[in-house]
C-alpha atoms as a PDB file:
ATOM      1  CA  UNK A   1     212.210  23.250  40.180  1.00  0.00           C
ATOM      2  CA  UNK A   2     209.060  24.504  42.108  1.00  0.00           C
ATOM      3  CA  UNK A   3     207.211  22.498  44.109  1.00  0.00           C
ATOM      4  CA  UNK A   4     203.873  24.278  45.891  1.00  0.00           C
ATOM      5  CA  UNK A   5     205.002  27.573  47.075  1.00  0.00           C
ATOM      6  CA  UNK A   6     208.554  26.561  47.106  1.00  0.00           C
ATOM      7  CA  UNK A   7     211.944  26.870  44.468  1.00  0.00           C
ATOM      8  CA  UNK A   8     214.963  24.919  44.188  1.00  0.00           C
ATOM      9  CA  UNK A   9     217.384  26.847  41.857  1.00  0.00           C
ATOM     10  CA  UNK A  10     220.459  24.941  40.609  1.00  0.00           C
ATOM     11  CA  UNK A  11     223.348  26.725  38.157  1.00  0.00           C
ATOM     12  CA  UNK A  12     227.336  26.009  38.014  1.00  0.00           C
ATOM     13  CA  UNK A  13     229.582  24.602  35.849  1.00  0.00           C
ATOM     14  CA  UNK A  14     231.913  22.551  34.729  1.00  0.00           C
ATOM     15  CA  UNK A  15     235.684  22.348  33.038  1.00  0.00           C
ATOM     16  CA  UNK A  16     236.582  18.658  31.204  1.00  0.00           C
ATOM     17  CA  UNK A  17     240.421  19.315  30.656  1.00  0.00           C
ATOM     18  CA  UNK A  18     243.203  17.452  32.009  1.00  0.00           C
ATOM     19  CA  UNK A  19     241.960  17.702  35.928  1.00  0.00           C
ATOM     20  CA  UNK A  20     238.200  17.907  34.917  1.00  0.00           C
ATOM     21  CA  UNK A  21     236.260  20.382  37.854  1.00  0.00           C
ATOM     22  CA  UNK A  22     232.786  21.011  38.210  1.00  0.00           C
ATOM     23  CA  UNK A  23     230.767  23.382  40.716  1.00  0.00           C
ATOM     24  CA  UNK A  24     227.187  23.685  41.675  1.00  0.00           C
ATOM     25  CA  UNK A  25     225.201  26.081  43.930  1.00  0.00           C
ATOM     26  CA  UNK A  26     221.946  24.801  45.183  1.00  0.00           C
ATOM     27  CA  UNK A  27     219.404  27.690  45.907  1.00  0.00           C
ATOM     28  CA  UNK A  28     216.445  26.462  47.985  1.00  0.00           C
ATOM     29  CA  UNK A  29     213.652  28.936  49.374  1.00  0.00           C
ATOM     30  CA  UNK A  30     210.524  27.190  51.022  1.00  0.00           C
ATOM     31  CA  UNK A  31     211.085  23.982  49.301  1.00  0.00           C
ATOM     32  CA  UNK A  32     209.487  20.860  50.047  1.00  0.00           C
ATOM     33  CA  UNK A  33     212.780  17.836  50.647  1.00  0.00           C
ATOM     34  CA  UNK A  34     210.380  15.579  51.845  1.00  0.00           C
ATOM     35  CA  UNK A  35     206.221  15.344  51.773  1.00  0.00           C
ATOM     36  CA  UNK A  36     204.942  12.088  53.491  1.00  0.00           C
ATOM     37  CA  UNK A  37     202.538  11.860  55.982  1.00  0.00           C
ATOM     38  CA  UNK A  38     204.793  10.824  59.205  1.00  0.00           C
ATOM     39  CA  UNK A  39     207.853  12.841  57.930  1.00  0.00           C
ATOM     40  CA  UNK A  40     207.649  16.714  55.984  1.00  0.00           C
ATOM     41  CA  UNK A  41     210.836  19.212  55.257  1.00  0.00           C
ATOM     42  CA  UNK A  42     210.045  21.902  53.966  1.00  0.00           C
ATOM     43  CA  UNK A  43     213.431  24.027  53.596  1.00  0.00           C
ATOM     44  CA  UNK A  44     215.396  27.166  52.722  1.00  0.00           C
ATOM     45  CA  UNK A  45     218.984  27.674  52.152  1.00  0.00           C
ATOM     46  CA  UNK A  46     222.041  27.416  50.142  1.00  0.00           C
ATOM     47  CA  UNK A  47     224.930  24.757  49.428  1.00  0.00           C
ATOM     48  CA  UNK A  48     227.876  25.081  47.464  1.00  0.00           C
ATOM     49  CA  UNK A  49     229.204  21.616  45.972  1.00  0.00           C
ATOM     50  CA  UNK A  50     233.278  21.543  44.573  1.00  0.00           C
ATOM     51  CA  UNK A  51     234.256  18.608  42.635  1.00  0.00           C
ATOM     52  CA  UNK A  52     237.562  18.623  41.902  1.00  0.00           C
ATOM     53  CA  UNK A  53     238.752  15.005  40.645  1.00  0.00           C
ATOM     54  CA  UNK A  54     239.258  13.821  44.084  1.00  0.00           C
ATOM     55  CA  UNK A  55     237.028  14.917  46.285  1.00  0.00           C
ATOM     56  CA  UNK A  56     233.489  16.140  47.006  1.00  0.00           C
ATOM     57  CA  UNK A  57     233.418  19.341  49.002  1.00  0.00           C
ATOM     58  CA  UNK A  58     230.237  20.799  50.316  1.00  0.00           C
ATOM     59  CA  UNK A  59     229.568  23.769  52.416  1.00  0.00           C
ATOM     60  CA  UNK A  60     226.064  25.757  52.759  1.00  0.00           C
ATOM     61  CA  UNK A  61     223.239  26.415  55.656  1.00  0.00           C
ATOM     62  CA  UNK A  62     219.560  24.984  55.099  1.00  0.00           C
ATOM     63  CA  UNK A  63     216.994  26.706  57.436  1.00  0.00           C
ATOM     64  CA  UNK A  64     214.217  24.560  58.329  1.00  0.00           C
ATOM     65  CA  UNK A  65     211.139  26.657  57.443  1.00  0.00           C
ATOM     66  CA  UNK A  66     208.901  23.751  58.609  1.00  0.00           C
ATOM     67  CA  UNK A  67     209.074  20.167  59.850  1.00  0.00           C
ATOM     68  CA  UNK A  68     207.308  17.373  61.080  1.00  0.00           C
ATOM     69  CA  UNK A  69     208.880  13.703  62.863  1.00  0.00           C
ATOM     70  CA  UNK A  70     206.299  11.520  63.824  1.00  0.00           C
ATOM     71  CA  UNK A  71     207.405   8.260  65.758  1.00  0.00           C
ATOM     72  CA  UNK A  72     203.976   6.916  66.516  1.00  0.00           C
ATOM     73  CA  UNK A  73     204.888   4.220  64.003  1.00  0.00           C
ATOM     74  CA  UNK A  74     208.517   3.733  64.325  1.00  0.00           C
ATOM     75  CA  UNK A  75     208.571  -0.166  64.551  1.00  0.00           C
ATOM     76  CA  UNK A  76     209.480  -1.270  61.296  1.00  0.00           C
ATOM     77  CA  UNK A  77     207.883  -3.541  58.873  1.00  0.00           C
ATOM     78  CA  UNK A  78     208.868  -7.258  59.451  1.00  0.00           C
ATOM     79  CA  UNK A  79     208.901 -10.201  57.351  1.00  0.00           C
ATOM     80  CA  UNK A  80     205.551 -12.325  57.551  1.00  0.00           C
ATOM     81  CA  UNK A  81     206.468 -16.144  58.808  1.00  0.00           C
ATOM     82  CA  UNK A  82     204.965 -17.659  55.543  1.00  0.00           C
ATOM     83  CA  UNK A  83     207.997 -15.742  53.173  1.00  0.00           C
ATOM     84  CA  UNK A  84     211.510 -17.100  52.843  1.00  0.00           C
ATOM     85  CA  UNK A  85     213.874 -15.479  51.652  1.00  0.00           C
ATOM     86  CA  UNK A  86     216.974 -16.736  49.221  1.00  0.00           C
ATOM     87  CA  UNK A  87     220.228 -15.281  47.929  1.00  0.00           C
ATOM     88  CA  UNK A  88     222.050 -16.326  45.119  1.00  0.00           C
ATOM     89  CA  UNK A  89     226.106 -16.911  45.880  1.00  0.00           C
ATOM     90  CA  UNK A  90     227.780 -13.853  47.801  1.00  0.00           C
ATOM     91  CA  UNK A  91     231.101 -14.630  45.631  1.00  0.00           C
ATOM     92  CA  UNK A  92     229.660 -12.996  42.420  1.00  0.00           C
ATOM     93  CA  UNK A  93     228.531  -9.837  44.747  1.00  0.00           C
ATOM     94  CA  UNK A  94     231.588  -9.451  46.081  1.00  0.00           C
ATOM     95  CA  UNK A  95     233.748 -10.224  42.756  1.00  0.00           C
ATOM     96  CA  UNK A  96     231.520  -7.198  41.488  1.00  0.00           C
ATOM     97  CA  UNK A  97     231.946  -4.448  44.090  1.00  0.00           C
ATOM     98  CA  UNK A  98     235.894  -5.159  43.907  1.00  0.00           C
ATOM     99  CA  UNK A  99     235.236  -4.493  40.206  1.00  0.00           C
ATOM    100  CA  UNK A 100     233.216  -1.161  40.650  1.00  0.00           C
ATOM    101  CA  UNK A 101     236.193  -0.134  43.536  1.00  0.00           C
ATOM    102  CA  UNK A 102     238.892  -0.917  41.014  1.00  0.00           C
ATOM    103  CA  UNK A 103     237.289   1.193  38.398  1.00  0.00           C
ATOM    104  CA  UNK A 104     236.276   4.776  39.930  1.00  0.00           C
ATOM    105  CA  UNK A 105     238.904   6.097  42.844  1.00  0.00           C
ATOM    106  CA  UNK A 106     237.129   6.970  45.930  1.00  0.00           C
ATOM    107  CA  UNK A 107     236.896  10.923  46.673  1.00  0.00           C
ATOM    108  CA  UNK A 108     237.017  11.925  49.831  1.00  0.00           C
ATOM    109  CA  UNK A 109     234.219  14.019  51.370  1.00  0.00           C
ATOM    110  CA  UNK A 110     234.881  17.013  52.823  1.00  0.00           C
ATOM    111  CA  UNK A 111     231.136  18.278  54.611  1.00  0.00           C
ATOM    112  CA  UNK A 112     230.806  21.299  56.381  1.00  0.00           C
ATOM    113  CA  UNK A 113     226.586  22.041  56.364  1.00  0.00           C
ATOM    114  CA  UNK A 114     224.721  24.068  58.489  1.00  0.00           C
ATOM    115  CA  UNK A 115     221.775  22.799  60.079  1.00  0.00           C
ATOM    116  CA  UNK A 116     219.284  25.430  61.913  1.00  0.00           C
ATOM    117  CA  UNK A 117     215.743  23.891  63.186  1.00  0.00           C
ATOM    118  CA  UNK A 118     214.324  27.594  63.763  1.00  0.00           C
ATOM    119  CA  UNK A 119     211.825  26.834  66.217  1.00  0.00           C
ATOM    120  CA  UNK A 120     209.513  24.974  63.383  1.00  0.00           C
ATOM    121  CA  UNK A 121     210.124  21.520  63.462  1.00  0.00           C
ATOM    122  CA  UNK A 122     207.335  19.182  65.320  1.00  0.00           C
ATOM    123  CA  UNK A 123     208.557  16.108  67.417  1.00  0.00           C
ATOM    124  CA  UNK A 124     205.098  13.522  68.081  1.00  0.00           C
ATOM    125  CA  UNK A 125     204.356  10.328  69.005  1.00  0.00           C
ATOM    126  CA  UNK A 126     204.683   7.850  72.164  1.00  0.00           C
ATOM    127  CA  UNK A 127     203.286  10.620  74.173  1.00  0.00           C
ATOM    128  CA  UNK A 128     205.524  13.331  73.391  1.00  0.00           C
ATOM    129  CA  UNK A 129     204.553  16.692  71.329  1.00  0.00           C
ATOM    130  CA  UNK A 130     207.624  19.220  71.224  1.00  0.00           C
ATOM    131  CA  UNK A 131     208.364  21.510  69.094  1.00  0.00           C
ATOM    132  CA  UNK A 132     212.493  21.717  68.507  1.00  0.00           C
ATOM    133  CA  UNK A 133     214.857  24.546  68.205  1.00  0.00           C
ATOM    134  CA  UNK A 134     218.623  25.103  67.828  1.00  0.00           C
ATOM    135  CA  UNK A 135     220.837  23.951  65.274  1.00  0.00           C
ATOM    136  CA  UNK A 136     223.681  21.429  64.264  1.00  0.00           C
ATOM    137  CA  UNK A 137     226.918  21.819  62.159  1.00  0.00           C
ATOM    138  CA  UNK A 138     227.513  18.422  60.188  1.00  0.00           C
ATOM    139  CA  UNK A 139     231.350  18.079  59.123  1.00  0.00           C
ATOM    140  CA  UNK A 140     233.161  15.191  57.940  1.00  0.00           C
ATOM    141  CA  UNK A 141     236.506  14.206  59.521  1.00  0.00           C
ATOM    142  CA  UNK A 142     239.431  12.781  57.524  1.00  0.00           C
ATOM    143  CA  UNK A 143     240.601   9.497  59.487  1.00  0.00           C
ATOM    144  CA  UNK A 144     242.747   7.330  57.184  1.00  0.00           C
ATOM    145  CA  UNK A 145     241.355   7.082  53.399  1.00  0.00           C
ATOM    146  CA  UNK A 146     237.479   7.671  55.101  1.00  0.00           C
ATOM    147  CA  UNK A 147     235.657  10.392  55.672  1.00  0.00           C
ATOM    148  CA  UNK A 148     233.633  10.497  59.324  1.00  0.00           C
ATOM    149  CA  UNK A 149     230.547  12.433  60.348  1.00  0.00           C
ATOM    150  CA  UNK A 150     230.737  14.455  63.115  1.00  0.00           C
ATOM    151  CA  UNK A 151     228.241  16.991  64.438  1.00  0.00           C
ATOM    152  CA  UNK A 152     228.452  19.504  66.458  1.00  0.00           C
ATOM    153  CA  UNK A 153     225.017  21.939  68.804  1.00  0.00           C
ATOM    154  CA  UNK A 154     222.306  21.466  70.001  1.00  0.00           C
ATOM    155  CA  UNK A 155     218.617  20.456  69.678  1.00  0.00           C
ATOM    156  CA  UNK A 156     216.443  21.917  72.555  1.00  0.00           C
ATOM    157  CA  UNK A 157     212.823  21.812  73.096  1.00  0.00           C
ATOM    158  CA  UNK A 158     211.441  25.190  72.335  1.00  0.00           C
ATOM    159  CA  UNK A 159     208.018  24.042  74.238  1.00  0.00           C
ATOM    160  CA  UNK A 160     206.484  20.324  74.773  1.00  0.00           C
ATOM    161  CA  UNK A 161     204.467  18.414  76.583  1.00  0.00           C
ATOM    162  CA  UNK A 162     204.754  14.179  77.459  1.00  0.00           C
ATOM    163  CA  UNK A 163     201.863  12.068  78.340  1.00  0.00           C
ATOM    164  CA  UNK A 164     202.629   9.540  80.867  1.00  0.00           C
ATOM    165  CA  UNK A 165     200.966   8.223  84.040  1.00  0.00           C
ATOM    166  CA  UNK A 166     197.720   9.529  83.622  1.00  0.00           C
ATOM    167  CA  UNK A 167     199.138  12.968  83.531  1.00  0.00           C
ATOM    168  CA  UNK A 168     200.094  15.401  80.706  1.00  0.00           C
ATOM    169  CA  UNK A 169     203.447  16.639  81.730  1.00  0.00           C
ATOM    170  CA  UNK A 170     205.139  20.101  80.816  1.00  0.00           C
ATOM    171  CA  UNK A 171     208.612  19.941  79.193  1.00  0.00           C
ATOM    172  CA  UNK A 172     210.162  23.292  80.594  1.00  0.00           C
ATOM    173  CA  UNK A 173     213.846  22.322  79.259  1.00  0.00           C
ATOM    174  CA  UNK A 174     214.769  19.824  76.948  1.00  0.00           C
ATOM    175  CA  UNK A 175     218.422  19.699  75.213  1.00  0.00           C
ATOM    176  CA  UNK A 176     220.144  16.941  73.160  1.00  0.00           C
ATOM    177  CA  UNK A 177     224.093  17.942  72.661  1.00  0.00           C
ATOM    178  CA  UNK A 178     226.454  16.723  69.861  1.00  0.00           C
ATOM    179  CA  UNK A 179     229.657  16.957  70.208  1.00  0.00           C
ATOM    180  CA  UNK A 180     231.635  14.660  67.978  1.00  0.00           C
ATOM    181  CA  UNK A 181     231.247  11.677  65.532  1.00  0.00           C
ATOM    182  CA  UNK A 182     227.425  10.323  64.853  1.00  0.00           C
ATOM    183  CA  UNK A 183     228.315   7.240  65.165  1.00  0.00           C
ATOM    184  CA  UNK A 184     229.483   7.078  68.753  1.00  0.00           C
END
């Protein structure tokens, strides 16, 4: 697929025998993830997807070859006071997802991606203007029958400023570390 300047090449295969296995090797060079107008990801890189009948395994690094965050409007959307809302009965919802569970066996996920930022992607909004550097390694974590999201680096602040009390501050170091699941 191209998209502007950018490719995303896909080729594998795929065996439908007894213990049916499929592969796929995702090929990206300058290509756009995601185009709107408060987020962009524009990428390069490679992932390798294995998916043996009970799990999903993917491995690969994606270099960010340009990015853009913008949190000026990060309050999200609410309901207007004039709309109600309504749900039919939860029983049938439920009845249905027990259905869809008893039918396909959950695979596990086993995730091991690396992240790099490459001193390109753009943090702005509620007075802060950064670019962002350094990388993260996303892996998954067996605990029990699920699969948990861990990451592990860091994201510094290659240069920035913040505007706050009437002053336009410098950012000479900035560093976010992760160091274990995301959702802690």
């Amino acid at each position: 697929a191209k998209a502007g300047d950018g490719e995303l090449r896909a080729e594998g295969g795929a065996t439908f025998d007894e213990s049916p296995h499929a592969t796929l090797r995702l090929i990206a060079t300058r290509f756009a993830v995601l185009q709107r107008v408060d987020r962009r990801a524009v990428v390069s890189g490679q992932i390798d997807v294995d998916l043996p009948a009970d799990s999903i395994d993917v491995r690969g690094h994606v270099d960010f070859d340009d990015g853009l965050i913008d949190i000026t409007r990060s309050d999200a959307p609410g309901i207007g006071d004039d709309v109600t809302v309504s749900r039919g009965p939860r029983q049938d919802a439920d009845a249905d997802a027990q259905a869809a569970g008893a039918r396909a066996p959950a695979r596990q996920l086993k995730l091991d991606l690396q992240l790099n930022l490459a001193d390109k992607v753009k943090l702005h909004g509620h007075g802060l203007e950064a670019t962002l550097g350094g990388g993260l390694r996303l892996t998954s974590a067996t605990a029990g029958s699920a699969s948990r999201l861990t990451a592990t680096g860091t994201v510094t602040v290659v240069k920035g400023t913040y505007a706050a009390y009437a002053q336009k501050l410098v950012i000479d170091r900035g560093a976010i570390r992760f160091l274990g699941p995301l959702d802690d």
